[in-house]
C-alpha atoms as a PDB file:
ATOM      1  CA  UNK A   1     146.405  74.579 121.498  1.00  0.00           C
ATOM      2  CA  UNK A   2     144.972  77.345 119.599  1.00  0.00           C
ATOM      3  CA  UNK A   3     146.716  76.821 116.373  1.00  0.00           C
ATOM      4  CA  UNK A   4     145.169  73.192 116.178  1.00  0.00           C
ATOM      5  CA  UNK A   5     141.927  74.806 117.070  1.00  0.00           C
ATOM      6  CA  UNK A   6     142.357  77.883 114.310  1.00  0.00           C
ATOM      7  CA  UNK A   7     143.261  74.814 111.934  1.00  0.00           C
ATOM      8  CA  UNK A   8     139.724  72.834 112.776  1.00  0.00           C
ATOM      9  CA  UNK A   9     137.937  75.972 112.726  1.00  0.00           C
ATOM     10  CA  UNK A  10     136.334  76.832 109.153  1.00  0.00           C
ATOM     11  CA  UNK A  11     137.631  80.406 107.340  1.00  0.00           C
ATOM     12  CA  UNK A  12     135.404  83.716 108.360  1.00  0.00           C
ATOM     13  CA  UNK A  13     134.491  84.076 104.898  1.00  0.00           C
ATOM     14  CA  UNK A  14     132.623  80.780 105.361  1.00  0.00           C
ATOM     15  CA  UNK A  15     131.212  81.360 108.674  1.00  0.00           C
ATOM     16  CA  UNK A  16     130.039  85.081 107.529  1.00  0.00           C
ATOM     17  CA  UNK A  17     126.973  83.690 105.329  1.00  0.00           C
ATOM     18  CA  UNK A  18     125.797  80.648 107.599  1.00  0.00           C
ATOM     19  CA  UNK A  19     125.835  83.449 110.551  1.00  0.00           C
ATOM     20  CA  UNK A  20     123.596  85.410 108.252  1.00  0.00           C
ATOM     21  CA  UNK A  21     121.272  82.111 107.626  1.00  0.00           C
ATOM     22  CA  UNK A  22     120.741  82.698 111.233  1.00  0.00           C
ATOM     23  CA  UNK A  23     120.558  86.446 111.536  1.00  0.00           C
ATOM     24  CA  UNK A  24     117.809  86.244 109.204  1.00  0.00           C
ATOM     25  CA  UNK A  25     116.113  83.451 110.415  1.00  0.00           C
ATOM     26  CA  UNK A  26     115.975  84.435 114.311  1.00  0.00           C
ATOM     27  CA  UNK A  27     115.932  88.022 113.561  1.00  0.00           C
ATOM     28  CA  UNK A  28     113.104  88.521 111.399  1.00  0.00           C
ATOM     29  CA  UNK A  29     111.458  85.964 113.599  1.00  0.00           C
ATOM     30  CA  UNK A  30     111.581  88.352 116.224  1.00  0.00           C
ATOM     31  CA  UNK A  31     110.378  91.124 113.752  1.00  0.00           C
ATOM     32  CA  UNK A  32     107.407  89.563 112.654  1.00  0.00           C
ATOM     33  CA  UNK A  33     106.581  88.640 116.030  1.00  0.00           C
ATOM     34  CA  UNK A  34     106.847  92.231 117.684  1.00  0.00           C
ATOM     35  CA  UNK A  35     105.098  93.263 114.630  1.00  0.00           C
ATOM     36  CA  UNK A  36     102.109  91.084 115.227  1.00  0.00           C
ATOM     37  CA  UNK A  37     102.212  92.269 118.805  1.00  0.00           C
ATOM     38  CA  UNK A  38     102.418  95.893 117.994  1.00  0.00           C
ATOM     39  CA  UNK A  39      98.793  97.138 117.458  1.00  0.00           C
ATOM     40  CA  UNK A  40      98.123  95.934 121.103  1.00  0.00           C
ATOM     41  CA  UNK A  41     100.646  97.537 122.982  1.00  0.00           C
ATOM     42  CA  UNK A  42      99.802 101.021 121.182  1.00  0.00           C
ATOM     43  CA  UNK A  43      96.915 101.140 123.154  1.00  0.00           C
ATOM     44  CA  UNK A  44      98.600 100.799 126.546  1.00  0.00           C
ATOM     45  CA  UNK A  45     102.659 101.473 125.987  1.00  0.00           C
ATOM     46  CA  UNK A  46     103.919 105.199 124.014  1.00  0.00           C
ATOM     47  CA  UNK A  47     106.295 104.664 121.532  1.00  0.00           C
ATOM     48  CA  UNK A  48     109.338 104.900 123.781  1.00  0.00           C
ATOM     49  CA  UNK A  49     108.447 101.550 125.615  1.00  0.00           C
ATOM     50  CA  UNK A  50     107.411  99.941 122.203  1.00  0.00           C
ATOM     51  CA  UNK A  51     111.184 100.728 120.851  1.00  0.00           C
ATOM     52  CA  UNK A  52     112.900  99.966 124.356  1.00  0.00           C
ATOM     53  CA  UNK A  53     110.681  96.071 123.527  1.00  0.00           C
ATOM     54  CA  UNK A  54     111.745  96.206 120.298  1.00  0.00           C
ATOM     55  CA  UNK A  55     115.860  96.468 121.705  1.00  0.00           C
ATOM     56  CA  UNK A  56     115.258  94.181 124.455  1.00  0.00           C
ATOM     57  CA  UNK A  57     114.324  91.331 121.384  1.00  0.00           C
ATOM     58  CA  UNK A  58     117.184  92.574 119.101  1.00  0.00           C
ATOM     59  CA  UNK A  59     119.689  91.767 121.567  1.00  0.00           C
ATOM     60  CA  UNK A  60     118.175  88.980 122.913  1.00  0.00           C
ATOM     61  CA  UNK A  61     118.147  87.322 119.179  1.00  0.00           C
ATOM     62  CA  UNK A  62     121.641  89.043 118.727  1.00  0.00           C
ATOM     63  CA  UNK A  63     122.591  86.635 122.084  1.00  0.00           C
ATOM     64  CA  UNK A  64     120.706  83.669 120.415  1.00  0.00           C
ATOM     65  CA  UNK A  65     122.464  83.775 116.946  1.00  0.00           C
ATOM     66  CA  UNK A  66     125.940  83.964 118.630  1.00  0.00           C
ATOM     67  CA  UNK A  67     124.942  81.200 120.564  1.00  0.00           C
ATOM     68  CA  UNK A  68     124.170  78.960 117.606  1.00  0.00           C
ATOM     69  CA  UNK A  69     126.883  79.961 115.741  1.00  0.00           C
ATOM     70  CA  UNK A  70     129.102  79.238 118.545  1.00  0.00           C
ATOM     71  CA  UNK A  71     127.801  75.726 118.528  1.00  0.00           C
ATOM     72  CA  UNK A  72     128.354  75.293 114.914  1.00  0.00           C
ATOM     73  CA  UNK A  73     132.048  76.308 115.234  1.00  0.00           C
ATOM     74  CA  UNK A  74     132.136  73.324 117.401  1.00  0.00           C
ATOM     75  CA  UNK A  75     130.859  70.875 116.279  1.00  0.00           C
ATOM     76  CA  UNK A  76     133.193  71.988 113.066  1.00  0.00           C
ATOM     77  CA  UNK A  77     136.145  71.662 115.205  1.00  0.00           C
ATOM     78  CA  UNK A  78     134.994  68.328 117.179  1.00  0.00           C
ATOM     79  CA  UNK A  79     133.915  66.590 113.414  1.00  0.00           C
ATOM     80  CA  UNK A  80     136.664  65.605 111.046  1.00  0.00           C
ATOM     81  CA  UNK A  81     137.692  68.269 108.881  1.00  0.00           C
ATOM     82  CA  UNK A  82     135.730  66.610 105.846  1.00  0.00           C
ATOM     83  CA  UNK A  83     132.574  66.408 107.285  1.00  0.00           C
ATOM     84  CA  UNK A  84     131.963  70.012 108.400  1.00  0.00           C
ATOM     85  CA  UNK A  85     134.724  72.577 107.772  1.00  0.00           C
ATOM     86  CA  UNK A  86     135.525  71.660 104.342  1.00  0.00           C
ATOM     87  CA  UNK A  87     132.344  72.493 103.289  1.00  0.00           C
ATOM     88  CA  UNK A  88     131.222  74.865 105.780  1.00  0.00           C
ATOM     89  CA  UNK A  89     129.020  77.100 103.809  1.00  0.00           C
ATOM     90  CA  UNK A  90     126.524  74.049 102.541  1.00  0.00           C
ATOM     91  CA  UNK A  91     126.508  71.793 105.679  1.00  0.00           C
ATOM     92  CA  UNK A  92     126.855  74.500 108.174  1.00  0.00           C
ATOM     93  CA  UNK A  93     124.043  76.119 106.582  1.00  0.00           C
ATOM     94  CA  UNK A  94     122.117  72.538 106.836  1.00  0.00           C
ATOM     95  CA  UNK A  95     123.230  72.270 110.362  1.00  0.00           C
ATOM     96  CA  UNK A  96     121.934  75.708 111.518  1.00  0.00           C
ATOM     97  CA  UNK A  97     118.421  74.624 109.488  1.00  0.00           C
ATOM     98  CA  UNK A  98     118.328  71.408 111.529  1.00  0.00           C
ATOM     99  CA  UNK A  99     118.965  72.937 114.485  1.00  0.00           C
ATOM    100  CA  UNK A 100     116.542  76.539 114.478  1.00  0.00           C
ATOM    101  CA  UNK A 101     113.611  73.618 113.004  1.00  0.00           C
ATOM    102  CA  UNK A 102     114.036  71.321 115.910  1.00  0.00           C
ATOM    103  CA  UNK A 103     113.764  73.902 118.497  1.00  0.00           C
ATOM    104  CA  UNK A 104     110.755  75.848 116.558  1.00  0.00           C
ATOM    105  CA  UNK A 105     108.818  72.545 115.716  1.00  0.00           C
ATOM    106  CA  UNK A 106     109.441  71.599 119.385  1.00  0.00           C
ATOM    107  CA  UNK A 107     108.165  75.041 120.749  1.00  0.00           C
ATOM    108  CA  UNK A 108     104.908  74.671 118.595  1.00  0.00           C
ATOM    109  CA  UNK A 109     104.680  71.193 119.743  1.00  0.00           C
ATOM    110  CA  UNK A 110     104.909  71.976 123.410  1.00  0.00           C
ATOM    111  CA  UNK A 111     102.650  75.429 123.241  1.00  0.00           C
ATOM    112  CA  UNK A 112     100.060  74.395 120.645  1.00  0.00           C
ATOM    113  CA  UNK A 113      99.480  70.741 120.639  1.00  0.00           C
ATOM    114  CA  UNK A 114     100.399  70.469 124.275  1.00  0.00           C
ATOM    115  CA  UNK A 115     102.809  67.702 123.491  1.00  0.00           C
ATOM    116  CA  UNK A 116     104.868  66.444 126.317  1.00  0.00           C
ATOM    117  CA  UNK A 117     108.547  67.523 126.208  1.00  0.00           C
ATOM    118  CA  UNK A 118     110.217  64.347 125.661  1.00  0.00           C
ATOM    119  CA  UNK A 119     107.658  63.301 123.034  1.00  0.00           C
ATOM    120  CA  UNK A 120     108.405  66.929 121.234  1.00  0.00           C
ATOM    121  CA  UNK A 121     111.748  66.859 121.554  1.00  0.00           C
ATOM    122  CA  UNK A 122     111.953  63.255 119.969  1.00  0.00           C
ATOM    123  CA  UNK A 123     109.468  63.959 117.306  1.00  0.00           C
ATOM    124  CA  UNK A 124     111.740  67.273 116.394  1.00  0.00           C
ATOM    125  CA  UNK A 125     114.691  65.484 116.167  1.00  0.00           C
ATOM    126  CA  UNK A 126     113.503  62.489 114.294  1.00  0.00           C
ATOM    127  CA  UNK A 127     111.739  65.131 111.547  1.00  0.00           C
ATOM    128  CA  UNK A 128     114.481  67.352 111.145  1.00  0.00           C
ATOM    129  CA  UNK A 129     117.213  64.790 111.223  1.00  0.00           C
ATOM    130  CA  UNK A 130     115.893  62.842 108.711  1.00  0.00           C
ATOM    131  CA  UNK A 131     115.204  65.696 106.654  1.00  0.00           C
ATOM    132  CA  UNK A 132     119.086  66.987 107.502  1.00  0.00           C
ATOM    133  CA  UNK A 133     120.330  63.409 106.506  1.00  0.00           C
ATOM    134  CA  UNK A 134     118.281  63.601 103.075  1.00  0.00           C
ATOM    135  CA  UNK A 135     119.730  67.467 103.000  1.00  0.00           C
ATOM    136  CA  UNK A 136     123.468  66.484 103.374  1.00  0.00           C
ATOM    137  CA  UNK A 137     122.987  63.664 101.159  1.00  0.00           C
ATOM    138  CA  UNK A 138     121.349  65.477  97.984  1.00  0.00           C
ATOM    139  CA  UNK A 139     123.912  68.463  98.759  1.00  0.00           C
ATOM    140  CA  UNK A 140     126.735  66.288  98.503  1.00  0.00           C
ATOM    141  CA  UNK A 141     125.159  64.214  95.352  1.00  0.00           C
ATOM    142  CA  UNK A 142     124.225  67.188  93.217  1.00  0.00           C
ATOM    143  CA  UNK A 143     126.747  69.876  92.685  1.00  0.00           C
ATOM    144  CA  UNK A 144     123.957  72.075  91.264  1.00  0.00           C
ATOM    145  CA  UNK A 145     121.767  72.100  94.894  1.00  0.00           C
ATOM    146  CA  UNK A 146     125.059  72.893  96.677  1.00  0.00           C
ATOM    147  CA  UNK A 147     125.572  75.693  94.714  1.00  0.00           C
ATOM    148  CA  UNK A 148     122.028  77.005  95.068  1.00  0.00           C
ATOM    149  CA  UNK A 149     122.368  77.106  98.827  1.00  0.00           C
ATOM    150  CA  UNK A 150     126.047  78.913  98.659  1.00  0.00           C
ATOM    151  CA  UNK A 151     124.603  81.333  96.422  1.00  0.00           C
ATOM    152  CA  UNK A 152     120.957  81.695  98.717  1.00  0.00           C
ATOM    153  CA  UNK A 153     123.602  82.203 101.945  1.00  0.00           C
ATOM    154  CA  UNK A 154     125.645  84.356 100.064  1.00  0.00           C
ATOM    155  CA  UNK A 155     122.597  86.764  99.310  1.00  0.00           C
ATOM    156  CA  UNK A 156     121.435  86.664 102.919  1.00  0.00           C
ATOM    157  CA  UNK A 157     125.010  88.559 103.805  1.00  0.00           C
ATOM    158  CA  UNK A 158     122.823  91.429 103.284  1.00  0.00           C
ATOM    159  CA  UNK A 159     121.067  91.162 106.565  1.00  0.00           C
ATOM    160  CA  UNK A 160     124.025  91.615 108.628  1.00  0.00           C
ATOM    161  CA  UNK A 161     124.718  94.823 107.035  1.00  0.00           C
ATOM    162  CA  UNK A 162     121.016  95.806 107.866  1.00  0.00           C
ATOM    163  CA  UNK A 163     120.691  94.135 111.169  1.00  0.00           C
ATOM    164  CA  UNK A 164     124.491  94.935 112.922  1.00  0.00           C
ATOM    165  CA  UNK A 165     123.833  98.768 113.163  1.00  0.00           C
ATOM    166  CA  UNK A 166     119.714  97.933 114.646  1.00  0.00           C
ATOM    167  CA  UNK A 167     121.517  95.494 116.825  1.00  0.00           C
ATOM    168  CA  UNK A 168     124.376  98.337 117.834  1.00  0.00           C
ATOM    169  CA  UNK A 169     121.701 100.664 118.445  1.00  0.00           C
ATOM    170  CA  UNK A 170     119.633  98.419 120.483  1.00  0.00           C
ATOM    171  CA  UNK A 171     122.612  97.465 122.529  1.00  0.00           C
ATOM    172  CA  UNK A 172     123.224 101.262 123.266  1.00  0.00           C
ATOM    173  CA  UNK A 173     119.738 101.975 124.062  1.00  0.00           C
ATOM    174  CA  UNK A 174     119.350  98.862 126.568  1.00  0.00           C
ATOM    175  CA  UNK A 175     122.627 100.515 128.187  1.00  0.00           C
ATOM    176  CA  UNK A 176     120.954 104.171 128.347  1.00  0.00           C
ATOM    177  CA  UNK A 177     118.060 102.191 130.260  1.00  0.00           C
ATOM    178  CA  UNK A 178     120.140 100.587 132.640  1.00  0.00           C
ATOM    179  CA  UNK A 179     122.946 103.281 133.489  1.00  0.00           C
ATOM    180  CA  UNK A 180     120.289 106.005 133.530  1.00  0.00           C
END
């Protein structure tokens, strides 16, 4: 069983940069988010709390990426082997897109427009998988765009060095909090 699942499963050094698609995506979501929220909790929270916030999102998005990734893996292994794992890097990448835009255009939908959930959810998927189909298609057509997205992904790599010592740290400090 687990050798035909390691053979459906794309290599690490594939999975590596689509994981850091996400890292950066969800992570410096997060970022800009506590940042924007910042200036209001200095006038009521002391830097402590503002950090133990800040490690309470980093682990939460840390929980979030693995998630995703998790799902991509298998949908890699349920597809045929041409379709996703082959070409991990491009259509994973494409895959993690579609999925991080439905559920962000679905949350603005819902919290902003006051959309109903269905209608949202529908509208989301309807956007983004067109878009993804259009994606996939132009990616597969046009060597040069699926090299511009292995080489974007590739770059990103750098956030996991940056982001898997903040997320270490934030996982020790949420364990401080709760043993002590």
């Amino acid at each position: 069983m687990m050798q035909v699942l390691k053979a459906r499963l794309p290599d690490l050094k594939a999975v590596l940069p689509v994981y850091a698609v996400l890292v950066f995506v969800l992570y410096g979501w997060m970022t800009i988010t506590f940042f924007w929220k910042m200036p209001a909790w200095l006038f009521y929270l002391n830097l402590g709390e503002i950090g133990i916030i800040y490690s309470y999102g980093i682990v939460n998005e840390f929980v979030e990426s693995v998630v995703y990734i998790f799902l991509v893996l298998m949908l890699a292994a349920a597809l045929p082997p041409s379709f996703l794992r082959d070409r991990f890097q491009t259509h994973g990448t494409l895959t993690v897109v579609f999925l991080l835009g439905v559920v962000y255009l679905m949350s603005y939908l819902i919290a902003f427009q006051e959309v109903d959930r269905l209608k949202a959810a529908l509208f989301a998927l309807m956007i983004f998988g067109i878009l993804n189909v259009i994606l996939f298609w132009v990616s597969a057509k046009f060597s040069f765009v699926n090299r511009v997205i292995v080489f974007v992904t590739d770059q990103m790599t750098i956030f996991l060095y940056i982001y898997a010592p903040i997320t270490a740290i934030s996982f020790l400090v949420i364990l401080f909090r709760m043993t002590g």
